[in-house]
Protein backbone atom coordinates (compact mmCIF):
# COMPACT_ATOMS: atom_id res chain seq x y z
CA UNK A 1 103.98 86.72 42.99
CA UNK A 2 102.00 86.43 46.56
CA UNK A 3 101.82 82.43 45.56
CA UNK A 4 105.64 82.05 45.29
CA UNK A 5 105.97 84.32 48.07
CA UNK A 6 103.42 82.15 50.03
CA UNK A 7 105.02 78.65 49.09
CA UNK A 8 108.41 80.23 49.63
CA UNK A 9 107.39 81.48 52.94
CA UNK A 10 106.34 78.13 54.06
CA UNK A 11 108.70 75.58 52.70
CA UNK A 12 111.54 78.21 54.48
CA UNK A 13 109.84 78.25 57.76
CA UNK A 14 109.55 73.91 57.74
CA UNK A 15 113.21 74.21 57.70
CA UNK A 16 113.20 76.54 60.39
CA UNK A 17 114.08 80.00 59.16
CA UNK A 18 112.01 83.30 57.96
CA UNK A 19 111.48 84.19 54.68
CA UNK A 20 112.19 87.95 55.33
CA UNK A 21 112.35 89.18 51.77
CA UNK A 22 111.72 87.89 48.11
CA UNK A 23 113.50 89.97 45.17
CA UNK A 24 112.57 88.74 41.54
CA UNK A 25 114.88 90.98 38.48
CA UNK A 26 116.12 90.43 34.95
CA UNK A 27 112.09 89.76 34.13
CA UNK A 28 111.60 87.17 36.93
CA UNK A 29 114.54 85.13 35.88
CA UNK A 30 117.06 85.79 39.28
CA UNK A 31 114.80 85.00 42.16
CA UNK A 32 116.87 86.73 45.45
CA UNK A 33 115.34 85.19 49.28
CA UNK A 34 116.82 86.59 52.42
CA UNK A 35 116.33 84.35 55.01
CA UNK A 36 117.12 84.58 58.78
CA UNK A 37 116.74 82.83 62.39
CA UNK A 38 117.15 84.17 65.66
CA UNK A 39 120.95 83.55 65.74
CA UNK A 40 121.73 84.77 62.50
CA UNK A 41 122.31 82.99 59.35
CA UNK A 42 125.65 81.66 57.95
CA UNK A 43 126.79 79.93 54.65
CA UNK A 44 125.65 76.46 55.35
CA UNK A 45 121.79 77.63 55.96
CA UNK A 46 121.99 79.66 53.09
CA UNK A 47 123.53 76.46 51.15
CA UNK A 48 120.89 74.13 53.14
CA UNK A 49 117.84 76.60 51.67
CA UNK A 50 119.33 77.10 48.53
CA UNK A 51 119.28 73.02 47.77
CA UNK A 52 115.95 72.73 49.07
CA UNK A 53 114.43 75.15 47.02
CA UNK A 54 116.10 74.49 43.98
CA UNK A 55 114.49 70.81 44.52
CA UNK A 56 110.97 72.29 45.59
CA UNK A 57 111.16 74.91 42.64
CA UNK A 58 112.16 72.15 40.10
CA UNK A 59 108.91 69.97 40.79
CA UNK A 60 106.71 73.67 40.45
CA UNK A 61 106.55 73.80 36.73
CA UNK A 62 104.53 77.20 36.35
CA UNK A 63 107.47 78.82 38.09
CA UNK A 64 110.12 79.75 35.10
CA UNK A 65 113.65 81.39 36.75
CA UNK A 66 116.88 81.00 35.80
CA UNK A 67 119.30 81.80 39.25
CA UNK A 68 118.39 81.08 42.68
CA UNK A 69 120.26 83.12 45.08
CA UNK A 70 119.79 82.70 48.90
CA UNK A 71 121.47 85.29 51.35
CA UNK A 72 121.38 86.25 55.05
CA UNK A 73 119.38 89.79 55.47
CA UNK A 74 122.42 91.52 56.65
CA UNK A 75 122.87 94.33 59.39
CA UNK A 76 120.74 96.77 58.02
CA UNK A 77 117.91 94.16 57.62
CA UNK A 78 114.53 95.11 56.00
CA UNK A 79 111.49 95.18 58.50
CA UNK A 80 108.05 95.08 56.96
CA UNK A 81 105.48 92.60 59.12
CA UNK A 82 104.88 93.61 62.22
CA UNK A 83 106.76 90.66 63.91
CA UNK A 84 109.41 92.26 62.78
CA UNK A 85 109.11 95.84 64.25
CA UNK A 86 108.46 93.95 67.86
CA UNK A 87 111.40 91.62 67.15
CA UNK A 88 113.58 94.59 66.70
CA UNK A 89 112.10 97.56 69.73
CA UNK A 90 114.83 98.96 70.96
CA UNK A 91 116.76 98.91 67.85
CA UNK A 92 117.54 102.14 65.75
CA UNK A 93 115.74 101.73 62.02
CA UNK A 94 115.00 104.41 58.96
CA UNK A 95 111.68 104.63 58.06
CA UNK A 96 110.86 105.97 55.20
CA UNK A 97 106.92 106.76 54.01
CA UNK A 98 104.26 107.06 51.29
CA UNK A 99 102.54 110.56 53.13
CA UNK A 100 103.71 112.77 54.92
CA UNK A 101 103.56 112.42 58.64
CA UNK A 102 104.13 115.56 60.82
CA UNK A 103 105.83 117.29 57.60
CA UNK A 104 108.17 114.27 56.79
CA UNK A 105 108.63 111.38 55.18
CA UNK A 106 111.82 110.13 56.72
CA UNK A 107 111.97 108.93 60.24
CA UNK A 108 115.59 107.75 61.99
CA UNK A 109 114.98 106.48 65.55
CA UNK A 110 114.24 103.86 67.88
CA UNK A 111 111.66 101.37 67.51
CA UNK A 112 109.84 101.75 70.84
CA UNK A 113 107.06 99.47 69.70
CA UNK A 114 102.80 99.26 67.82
CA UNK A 115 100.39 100.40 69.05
CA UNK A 116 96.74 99.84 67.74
CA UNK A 117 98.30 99.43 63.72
CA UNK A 118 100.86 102.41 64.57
CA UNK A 119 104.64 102.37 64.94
CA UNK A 120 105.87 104.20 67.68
CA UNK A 121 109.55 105.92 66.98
CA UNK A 122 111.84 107.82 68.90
CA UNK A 123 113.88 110.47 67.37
CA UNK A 124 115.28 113.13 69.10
CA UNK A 125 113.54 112.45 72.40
CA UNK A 126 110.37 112.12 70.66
CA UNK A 127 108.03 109.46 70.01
CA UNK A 128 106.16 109.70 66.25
CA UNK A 129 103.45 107.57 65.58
CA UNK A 130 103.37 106.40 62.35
CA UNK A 131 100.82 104.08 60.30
CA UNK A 132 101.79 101.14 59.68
CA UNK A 133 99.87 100.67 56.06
CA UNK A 134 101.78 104.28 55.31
CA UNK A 135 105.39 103.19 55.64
CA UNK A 136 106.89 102.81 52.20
CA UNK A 137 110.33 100.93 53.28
CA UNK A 138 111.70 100.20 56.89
CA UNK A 139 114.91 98.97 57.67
CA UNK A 140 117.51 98.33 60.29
CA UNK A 141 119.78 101.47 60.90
CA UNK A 142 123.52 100.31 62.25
CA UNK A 143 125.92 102.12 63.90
CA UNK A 144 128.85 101.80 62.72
């Protein structure tokens, strides 16, 4: 999986986007990217990946899938390098982790930044600090 993920990841960023996420269900046969830039993705990038993968994945015989599908991240966008928790200070994400932290596992804030492998959080006027190698799933929080 980290191979595909790693040729994925690469052969997406030549064409100028970010691999943010790789899904693979029904055994490895649907293989799910989200993909993004810095002014958000639309249909024709998602079409524009989507051919040049299926082209890239067609000369890679070892990897067996049926359905490609190729999709923007949308507004409540996963975050899990730590690009992506700078990318996104300010911004109000859920956090949700392996341990306990402070008698929780769920955090709901604002990304106020790392510090030395930690996440700094805001919720309710305070900052958490949270491990980075402890957080289970992060993702964007809209309001709607």
């Amino acid at each position: 999986m980290q191979d595909l993920y790693t040729l994925l990841e690469r052969s997406v960023a030549q064409l100028g986007y970010e691999l943010v996420d790789l899904e693979m269900s029904n055994r490895g046969k649907l293989l799910r990217l989200f993909i993004d830039k810095p002014d958000g993705v639309n249909i024709d990038d998602c079409v524009l990946v989507s051919n040049q993968l299926s082209n890239l994945l067609a000369v890679e015989h070892d990897i067996d899938y049926d359905r490609l599908e190729v999709s923007s991240p949308g507004i409540d966008r996963v975050l899990k390098k730590e690009s992506d928790f700078l990318r996104f200070v300010g911004e109000k994400a859920q956090v949700k982790l392996r341990v306990l932290v402070e008698n929780r596992k769920n955090f709901l804030g604002i990304l106020r930044g790392l510090e030395q492998g930690e996440l700094l959080i805001e919720c309710d006027g305070v900052v958490h600090k949270v491990a980075l190698t402890n957080i289970d799933k992060a993702r964007l929080h809209p309001d709607l």
